[in-house]
C-alpha atoms as a PDB file:
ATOM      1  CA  UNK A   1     -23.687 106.643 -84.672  1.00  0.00           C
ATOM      2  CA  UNK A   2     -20.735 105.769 -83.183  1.00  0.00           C
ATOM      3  CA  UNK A   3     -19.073 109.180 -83.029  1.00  0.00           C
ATOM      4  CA  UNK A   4     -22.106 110.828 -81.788  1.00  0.00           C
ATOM      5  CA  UNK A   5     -22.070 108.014 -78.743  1.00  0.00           C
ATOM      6  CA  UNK A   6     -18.104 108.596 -78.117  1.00  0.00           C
ATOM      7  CA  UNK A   7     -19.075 112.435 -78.260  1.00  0.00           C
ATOM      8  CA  UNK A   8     -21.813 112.219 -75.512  1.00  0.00           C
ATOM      9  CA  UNK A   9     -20.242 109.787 -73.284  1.00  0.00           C
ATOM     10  CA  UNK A  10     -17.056 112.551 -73.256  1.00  0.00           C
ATOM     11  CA  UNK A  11     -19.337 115.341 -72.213  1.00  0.00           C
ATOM     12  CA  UNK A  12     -21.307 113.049 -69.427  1.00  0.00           C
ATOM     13  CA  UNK A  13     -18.436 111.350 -68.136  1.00  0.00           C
ATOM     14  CA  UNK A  14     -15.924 114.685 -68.423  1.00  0.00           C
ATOM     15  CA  UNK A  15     -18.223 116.841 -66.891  1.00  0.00           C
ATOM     16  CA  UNK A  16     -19.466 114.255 -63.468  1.00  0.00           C
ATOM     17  CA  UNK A  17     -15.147 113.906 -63.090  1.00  0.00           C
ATOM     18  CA  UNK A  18     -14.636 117.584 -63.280  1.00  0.00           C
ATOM     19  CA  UNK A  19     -17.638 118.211 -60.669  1.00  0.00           C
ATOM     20  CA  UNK A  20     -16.215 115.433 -58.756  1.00  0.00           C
ATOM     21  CA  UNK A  21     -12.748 116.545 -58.816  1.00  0.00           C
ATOM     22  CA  UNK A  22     -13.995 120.013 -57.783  1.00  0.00           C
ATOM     23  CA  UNK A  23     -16.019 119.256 -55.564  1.00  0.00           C
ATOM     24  CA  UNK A  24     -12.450 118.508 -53.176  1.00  0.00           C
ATOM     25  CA  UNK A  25     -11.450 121.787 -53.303  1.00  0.00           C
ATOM     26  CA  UNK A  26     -14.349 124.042 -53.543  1.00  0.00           C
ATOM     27  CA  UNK A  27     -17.022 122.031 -51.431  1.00  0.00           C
ATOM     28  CA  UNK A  28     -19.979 122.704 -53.474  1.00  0.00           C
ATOM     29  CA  UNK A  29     -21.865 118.832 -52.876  1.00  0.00           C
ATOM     30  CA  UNK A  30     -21.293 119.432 -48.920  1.00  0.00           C
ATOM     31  CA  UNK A  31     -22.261 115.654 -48.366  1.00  0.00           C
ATOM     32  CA  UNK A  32     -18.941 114.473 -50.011  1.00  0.00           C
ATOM     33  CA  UNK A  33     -15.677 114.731 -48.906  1.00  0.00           C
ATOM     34  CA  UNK A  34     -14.208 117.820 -49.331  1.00  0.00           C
ATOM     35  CA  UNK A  35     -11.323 120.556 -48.141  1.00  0.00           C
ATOM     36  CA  UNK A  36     -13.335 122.140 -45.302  1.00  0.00           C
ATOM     37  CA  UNK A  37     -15.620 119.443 -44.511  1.00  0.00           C
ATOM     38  CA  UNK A  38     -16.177 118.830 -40.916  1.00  0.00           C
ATOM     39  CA  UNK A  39     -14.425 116.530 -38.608  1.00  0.00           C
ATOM     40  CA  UNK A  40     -17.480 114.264 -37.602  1.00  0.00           C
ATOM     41  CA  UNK A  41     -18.978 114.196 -41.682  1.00  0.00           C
ATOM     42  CA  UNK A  42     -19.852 110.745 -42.045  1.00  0.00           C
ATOM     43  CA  UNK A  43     -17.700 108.914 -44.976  1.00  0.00           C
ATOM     44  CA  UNK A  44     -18.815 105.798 -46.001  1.00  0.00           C
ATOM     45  CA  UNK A  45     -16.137 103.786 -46.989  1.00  0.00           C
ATOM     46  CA  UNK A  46     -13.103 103.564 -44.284  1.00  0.00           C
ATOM     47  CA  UNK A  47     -10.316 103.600 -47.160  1.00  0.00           C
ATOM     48  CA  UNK A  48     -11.559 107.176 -48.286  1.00  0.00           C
ATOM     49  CA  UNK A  49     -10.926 108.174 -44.708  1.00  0.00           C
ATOM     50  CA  UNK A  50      -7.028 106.776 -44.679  1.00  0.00           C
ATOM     51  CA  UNK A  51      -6.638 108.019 -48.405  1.00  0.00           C
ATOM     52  CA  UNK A  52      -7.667 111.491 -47.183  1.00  0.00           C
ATOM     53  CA  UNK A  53      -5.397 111.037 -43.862  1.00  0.00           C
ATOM     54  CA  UNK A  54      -2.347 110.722 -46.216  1.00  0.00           C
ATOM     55  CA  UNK A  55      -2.027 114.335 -47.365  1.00  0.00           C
ATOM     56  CA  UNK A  56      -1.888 113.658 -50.735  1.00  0.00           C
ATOM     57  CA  UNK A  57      -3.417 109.941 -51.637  1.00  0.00           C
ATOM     58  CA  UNK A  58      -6.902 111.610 -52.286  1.00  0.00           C
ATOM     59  CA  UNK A  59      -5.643 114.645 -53.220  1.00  0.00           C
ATOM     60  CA  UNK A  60      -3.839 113.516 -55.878  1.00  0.00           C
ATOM     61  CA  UNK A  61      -6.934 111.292 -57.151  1.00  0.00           C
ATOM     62  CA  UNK A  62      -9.022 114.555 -57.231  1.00  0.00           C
ATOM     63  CA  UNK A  63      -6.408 116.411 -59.157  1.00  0.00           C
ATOM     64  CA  UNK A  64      -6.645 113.576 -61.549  1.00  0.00           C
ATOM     65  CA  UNK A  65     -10.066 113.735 -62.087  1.00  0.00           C
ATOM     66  CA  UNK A  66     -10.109 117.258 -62.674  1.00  0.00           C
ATOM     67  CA  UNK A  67      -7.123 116.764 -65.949  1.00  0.00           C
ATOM     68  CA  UNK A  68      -9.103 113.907 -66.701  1.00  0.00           C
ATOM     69  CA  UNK A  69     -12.510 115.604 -66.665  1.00  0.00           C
ATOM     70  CA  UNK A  70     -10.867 118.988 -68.912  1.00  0.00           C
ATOM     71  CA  UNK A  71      -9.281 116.374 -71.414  1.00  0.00           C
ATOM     72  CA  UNK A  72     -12.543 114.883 -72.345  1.00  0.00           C
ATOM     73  CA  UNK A  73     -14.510 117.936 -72.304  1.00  0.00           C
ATOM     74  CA  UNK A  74     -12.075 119.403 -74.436  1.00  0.00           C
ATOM     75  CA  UNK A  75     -11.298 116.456 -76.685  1.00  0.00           C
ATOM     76  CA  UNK A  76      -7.387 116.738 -75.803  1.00  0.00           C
ATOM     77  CA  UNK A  77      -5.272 113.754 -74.789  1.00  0.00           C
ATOM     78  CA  UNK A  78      -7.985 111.526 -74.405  1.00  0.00           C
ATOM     79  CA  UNK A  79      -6.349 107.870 -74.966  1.00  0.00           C
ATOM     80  CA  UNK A  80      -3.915 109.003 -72.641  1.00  0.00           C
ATOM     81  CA  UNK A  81      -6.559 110.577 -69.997  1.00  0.00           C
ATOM     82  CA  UNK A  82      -8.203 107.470 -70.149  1.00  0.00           C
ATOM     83  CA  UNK A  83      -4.918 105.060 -69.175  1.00  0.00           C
ATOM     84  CA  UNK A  84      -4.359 107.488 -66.455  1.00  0.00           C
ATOM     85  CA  UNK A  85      -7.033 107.285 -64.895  1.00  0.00           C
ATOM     86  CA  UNK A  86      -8.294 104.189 -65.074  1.00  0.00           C
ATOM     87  CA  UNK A  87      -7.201 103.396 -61.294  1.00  0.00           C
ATOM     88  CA  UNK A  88      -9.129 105.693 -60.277  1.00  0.00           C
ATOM     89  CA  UNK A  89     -12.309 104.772 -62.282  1.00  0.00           C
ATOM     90  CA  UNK A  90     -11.377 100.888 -60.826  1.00  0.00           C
ATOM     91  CA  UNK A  91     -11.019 102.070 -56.917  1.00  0.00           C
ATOM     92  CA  UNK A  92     -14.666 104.146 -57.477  1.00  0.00           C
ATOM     93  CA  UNK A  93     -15.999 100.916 -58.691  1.00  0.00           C
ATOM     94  CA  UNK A  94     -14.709  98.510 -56.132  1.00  0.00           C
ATOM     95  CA  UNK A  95     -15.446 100.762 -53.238  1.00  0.00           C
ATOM     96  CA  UNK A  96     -19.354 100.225 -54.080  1.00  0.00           C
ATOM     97  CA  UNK A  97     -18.584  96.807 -55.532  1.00  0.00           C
ATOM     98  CA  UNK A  98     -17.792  94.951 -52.495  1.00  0.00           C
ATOM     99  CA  UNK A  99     -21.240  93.683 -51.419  1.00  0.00           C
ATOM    100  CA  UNK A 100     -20.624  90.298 -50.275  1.00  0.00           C
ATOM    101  CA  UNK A 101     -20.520  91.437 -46.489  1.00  0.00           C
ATOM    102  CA  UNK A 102     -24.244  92.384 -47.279  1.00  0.00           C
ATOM    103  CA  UNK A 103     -25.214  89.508 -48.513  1.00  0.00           C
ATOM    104  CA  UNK A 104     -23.622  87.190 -46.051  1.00  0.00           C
ATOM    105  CA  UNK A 105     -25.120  89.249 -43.752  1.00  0.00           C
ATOM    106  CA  UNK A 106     -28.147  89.108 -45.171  1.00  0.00           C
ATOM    107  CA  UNK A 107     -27.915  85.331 -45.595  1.00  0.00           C
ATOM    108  CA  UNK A 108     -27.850  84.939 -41.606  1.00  0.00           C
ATOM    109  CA  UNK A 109     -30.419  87.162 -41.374  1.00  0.00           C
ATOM    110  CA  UNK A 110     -28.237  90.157 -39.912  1.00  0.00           C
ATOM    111  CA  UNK A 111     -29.457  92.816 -42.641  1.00  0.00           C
ATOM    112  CA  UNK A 112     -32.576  93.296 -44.459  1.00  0.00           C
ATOM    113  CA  UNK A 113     -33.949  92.626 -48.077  1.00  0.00           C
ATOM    114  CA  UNK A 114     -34.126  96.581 -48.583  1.00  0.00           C
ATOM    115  CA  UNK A 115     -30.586  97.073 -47.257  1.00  0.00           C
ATOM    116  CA  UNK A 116     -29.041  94.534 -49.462  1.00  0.00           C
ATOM    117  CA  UNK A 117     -30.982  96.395 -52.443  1.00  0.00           C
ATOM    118  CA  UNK A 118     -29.925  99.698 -51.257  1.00  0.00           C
ATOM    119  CA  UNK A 119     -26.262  97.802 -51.538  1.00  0.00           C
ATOM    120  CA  UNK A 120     -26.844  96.457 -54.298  1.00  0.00           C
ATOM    121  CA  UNK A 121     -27.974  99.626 -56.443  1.00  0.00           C
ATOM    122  CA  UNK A 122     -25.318 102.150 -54.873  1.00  0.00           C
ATOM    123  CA  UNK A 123     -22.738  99.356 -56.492  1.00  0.00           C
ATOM    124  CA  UNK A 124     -25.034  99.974 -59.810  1.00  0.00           C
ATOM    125  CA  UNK A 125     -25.018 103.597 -60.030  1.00  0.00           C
ATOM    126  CA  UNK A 126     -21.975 104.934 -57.722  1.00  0.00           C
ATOM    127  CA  UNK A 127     -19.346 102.463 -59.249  1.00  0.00           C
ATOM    128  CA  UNK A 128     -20.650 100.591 -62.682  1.00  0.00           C
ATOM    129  CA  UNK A 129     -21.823 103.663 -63.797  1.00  0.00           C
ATOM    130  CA  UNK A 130     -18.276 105.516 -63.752  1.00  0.00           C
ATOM    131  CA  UNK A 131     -16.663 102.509 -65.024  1.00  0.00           C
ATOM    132  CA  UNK A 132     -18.339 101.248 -67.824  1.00  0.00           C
ATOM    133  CA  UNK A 133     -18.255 104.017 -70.333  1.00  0.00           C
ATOM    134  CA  UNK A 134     -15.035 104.708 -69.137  1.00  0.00           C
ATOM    135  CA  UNK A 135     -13.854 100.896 -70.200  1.00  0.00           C
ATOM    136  CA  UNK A 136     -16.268 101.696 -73.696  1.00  0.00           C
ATOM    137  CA  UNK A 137     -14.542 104.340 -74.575  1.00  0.00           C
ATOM    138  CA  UNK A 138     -11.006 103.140 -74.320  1.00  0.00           C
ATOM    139  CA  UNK A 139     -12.943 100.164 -76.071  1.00  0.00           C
ATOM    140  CA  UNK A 140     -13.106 103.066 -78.534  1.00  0.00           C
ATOM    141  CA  UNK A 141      -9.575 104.126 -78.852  1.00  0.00           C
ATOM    142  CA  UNK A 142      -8.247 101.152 -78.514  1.00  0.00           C
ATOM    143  CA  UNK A 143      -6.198 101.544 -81.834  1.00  0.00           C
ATOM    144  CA  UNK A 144      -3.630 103.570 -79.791  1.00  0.00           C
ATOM    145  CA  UNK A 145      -3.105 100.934 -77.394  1.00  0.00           C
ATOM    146  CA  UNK A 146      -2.471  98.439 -79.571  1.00  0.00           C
ATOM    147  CA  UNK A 147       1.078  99.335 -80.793  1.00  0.00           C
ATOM    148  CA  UNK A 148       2.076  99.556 -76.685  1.00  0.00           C
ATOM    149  CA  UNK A 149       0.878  96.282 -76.512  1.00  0.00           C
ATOM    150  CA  UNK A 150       3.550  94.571 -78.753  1.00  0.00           C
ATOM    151  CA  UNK A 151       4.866  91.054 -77.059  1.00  0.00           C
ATOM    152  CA  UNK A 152       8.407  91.697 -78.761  1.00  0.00           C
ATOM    153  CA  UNK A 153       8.347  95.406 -79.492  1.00  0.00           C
ATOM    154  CA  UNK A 154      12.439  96.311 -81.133  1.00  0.00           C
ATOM    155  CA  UNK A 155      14.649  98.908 -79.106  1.00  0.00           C
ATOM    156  CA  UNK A 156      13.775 101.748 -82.102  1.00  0.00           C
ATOM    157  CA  UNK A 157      16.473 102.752 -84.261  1.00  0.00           C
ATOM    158  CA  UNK A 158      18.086 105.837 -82.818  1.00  0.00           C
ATOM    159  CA  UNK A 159      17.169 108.795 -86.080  1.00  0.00           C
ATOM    160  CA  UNK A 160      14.343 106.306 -87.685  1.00  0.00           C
ATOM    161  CA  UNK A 161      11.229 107.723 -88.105  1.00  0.00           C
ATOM    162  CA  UNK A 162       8.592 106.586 -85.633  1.00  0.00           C
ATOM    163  CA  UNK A 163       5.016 105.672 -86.834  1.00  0.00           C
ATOM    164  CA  UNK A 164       2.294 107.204 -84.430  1.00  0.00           C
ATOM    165  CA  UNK A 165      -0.735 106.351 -86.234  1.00  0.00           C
ATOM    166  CA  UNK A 166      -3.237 104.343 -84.172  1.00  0.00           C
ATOM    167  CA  UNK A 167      -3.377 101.268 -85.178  1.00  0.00           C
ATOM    168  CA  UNK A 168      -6.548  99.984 -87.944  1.00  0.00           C
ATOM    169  CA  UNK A 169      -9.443  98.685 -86.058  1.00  0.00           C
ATOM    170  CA  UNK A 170     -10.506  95.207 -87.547  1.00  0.00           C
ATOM    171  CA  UNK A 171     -13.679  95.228 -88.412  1.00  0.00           C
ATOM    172  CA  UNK A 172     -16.603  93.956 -85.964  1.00  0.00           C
ATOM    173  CA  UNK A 173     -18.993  90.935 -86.862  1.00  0.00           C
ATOM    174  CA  UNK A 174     -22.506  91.428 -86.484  1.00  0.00           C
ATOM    175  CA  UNK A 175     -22.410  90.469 -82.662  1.00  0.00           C
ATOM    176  CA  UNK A 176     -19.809  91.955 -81.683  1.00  0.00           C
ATOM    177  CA  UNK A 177     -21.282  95.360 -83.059  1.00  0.00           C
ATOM    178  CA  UNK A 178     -24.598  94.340 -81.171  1.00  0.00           C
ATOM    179  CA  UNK A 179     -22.520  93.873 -77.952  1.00  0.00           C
ATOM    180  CA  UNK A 180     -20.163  97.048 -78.451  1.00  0.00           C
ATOM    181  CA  UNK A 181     -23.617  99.347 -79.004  1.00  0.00           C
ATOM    182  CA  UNK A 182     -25.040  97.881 -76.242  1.00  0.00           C
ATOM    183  CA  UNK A 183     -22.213  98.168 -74.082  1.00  0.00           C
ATOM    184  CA  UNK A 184     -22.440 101.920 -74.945  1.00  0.00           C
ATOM    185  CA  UNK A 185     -25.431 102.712 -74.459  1.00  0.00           C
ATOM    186  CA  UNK A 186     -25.966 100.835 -71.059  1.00  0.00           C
ATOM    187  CA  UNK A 187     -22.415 102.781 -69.308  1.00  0.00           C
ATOM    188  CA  UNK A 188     -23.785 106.277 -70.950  1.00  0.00           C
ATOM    189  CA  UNK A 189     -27.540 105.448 -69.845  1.00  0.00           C
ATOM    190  CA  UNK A 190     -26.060 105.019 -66.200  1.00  0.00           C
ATOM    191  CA  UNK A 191     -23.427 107.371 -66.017  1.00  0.00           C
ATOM    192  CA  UNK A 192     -26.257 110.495 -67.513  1.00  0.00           C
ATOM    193  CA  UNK A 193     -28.249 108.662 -64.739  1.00  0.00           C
ATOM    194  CA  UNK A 194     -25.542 109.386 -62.113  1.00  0.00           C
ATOM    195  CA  UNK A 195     -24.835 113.440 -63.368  1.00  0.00           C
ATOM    196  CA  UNK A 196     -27.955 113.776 -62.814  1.00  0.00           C
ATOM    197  CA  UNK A 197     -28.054 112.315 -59.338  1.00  0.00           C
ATOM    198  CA  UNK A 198     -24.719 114.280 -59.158  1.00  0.00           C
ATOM    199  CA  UNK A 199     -25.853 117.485 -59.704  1.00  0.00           C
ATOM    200  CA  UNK A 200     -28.840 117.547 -57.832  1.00  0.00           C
ATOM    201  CA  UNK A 201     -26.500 117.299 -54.835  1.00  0.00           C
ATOM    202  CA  UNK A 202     -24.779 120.542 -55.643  1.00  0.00           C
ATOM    203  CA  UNK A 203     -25.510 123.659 -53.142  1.00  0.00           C
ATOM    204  CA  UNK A 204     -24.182 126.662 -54.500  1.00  0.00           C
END
């Protein structure tokens, strides 16, 4: 069960970051920032807009996305795919995570109740979606990190054989199974949700 779940969130999540990486270069979703979008497209979130003013900030996060997006498709690197681009996966979340202007605004009356949901759900599906399976699967590998996360890791003999097996998983109670499945299946439910949303955009 497991390995099928790993397998399919690879595929969903590889192929939305390889459209989405894409997407920069080639302009194919012409509602997202892009190459040879024009000057007065409408981008939502003001740090995209500096990011992009850099000449390479967003750039490089697309060109990311793309190596990330290949190295889970093709099962190649992943652990280290997955550490790499984690920052990325954490600035896509906390762009639509930051709601509490909403509701403050909302409090005092300033925005309404369908506003605040529409807030509320792009923080669901454009930002929890893309991060959750992405922290389940490195939930998943997790056996390679463990060795880099020695508190007093030894200098390593110069000549000495290195071992670079992942570390053993220890095995998971009954709850903690419950709450790693379920984990899994909500970030892949939302993130096949979000392809699809995601590909419907496309205009080829």
């Amino acid at each position: 069960m497991q390995a099928k779940m790993v397998f399919a969130a690879r595929m969903v999540l590889g192929i939305f970051y390889l459209l989405s990486g894409l997407n920069w270069f080639f302009g194919f979703i012409p509602m997202l920032p892009h190459v040879n979008m024009p000057p007065d497209l409408p981008i939502k979130h003001a740090v995209v807009v500096e990011m992009i003013k850099t000449g390479w900030m967003f750039q490089s996060a697309k060109i990311v996305e793309v190596a990330f997006g290949l190295s889970l498709l093709a099962n190649r690197g992943v652990p280290a795919m997955l550490a790499v681009a984690l920052p990325v996966a954490f600035l896509t979340f906390m762009l639509d995570a930051l709601i509490l202007d909403d509701i403050w605004r909302w409090i005092n009356g300033a925005e309404t109740t369908s506003a605040l949901l529409a807030a509320i759900a792009d923080m669901i599906v454009g930002g929890l979606c893309v991060l959750l399976p992405h922290l389940w699967l490195m939930w998943c590998y997790f056996g390679y990190y463990r060795p880099a996360l020695a508190w007093r890791a030894p200098l390593p003999v110069p000549g000495a054989t290195l071992d670079l097996a992942p570390a053993m998983q220890p095995p998971m109670g009954r709850w903690q199974r419950r709450i790693f499945f379920a984990f899994g299946w909500v970030g892949l439910a939302l993130q096949t949700f979000n392809l699809w949303l995601f590909a419907g955009m496309i205009k080829l």
